[in-house]
C-alpha atoms as a PDB file:
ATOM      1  CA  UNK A   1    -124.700 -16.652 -74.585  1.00  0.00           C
ATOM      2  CA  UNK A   2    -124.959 -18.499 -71.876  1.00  0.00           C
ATOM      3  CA  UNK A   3    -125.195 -22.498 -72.131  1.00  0.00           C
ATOM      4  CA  UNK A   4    -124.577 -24.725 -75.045  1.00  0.00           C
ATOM      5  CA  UNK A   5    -128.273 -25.083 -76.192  1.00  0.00           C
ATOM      6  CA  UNK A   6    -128.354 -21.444 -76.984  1.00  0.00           C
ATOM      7  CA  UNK A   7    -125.299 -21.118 -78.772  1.00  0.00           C
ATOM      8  CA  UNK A   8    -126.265 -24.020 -81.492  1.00  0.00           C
ATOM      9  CA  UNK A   9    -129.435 -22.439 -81.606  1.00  0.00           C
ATOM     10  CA  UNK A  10    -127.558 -19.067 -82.821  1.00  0.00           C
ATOM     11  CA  UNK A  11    -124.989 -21.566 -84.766  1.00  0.00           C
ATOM     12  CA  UNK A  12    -127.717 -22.691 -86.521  1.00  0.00           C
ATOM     13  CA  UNK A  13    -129.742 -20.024 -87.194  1.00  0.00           C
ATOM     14  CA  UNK A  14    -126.759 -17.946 -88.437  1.00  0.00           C
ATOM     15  CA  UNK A  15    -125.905 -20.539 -90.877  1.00  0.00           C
ATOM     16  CA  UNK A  16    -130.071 -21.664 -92.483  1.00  0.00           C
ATOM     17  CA  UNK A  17    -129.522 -17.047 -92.948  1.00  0.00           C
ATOM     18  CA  UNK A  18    -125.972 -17.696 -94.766  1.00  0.00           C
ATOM     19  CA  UNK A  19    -127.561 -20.771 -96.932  1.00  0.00           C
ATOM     20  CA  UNK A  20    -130.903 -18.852 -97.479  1.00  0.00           C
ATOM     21  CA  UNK A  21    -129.174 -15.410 -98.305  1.00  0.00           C
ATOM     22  CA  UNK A  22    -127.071 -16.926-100.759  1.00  0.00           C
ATOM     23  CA  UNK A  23    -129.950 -19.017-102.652  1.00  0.00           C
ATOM     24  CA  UNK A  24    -131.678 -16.030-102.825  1.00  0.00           C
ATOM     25  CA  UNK A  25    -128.656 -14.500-104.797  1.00  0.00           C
ATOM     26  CA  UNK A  26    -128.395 -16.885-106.458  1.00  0.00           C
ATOM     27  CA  UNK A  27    -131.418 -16.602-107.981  1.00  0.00           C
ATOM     28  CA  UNK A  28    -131.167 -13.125-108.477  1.00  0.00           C
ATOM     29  CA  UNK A  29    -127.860 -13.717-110.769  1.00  0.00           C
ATOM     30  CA  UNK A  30    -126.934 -16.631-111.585  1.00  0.00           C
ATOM     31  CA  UNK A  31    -123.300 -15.485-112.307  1.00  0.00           C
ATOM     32  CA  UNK A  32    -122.590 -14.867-108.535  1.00  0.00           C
ATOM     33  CA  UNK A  33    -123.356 -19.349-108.230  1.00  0.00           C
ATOM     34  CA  UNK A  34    -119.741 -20.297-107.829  1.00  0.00           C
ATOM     35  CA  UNK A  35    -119.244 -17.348-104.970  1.00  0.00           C
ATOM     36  CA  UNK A  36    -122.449 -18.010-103.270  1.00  0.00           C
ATOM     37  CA  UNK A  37    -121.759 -21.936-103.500  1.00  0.00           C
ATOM     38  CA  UNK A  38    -118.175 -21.670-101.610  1.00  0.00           C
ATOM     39  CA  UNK A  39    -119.742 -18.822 -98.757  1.00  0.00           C
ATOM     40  CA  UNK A  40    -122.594 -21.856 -98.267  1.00  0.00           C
ATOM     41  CA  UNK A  41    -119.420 -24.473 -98.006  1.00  0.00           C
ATOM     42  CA  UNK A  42    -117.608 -21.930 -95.863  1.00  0.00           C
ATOM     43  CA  UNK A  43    -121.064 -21.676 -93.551  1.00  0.00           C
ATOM     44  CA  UNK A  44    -121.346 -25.584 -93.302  1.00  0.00           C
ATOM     45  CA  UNK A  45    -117.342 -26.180 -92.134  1.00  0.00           C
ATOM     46  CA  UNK A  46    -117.573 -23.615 -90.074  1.00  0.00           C
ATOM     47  CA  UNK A  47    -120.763 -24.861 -88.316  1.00  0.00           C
ATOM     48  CA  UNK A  48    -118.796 -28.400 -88.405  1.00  0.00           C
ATOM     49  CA  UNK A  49    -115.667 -27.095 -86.467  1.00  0.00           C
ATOM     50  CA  UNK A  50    -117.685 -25.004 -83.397  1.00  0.00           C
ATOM     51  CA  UNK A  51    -119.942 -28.059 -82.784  1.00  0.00           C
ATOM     52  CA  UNK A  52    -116.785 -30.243 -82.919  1.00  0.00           C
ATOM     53  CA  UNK A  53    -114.956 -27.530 -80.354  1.00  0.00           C
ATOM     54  CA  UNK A  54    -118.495 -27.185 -78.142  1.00  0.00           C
ATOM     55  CA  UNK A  55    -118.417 -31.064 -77.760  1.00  0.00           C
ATOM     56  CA  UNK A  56    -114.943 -30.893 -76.766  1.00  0.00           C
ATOM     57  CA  UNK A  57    -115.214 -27.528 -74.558  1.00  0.00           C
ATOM     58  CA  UNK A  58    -114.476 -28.060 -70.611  1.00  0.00           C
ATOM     59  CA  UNK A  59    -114.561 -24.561 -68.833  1.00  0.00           C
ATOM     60  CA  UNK A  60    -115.616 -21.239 -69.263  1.00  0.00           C
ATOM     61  CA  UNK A  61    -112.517 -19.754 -71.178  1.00  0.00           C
ATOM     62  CA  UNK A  62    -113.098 -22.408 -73.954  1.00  0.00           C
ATOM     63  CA  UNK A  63    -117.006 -21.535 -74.020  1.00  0.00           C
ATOM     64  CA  UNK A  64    -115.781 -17.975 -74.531  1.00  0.00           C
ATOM     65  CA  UNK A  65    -113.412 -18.367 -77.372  1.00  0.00           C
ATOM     66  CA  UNK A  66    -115.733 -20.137 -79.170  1.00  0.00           C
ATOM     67  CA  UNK A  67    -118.485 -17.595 -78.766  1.00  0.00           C
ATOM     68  CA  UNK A  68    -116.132 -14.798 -79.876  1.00  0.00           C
ATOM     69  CA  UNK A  69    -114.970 -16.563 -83.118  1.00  0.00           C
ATOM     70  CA  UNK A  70    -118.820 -17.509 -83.704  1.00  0.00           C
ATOM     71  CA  UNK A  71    -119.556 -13.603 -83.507  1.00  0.00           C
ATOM     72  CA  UNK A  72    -116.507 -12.659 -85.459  1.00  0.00           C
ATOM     73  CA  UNK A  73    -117.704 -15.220 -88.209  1.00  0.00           C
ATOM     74  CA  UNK A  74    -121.202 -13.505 -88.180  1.00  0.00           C
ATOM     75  CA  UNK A  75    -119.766 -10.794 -89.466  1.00  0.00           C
ATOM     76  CA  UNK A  76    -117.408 -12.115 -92.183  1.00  0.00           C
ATOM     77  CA  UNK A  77    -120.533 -13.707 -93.157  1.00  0.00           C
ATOM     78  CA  UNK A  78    -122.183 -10.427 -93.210  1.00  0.00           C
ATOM     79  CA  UNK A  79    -119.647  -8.750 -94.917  1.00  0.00           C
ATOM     80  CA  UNK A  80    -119.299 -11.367 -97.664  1.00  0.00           C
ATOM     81  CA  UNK A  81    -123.089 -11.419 -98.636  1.00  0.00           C
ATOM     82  CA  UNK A  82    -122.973  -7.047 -98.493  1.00  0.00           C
ATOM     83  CA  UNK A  83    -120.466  -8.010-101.391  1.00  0.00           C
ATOM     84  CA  UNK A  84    -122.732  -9.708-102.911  1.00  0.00           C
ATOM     85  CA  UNK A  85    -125.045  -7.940-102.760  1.00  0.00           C
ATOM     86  CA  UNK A  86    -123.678  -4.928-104.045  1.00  0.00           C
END
């Protein structure tokens, strides 16, 4: 990713997938609500702390580490709702 604007676009588009994924679970089963509520919490803290780091970000290295844990999020995210899922 190269500039900021791109990397809230993927921020946010990773996190309206997390919150849609889960509703849709939801209302699949209804017993998987209380796991499904806290990966939606989990989704909206974490999109809190990387646009709270990207506003405080000054070089490169920064930018870097906070692409890296966005990408290793991504795929706790995907791993949690496979869970689900299954």
């Amino acid at each position: 990713m190269s500039n900021k604007r791109i990397l809230k676009k993927s921020l946010n588009e990773l996190v309206f997938d997390v919150v849609d994924e889960c509703y849709y679970i939801q209302a699949l089963d209804s017993s998987k609500e209380k796991a499904t509520e806290k990966l939606i919490d989990e989704a909206a803290t974490f999109q809190d702390s990387i646009l709270s780091r990207m506003k405080k970000s000054r070089g490169k290295a920064e930018f870097r580490a906070i692409v890296l844990d966005l990408e290793k999020k991504a795929d706790h995210f995907v791993t949690s709702l496979n869970a689900l899922n299954a």
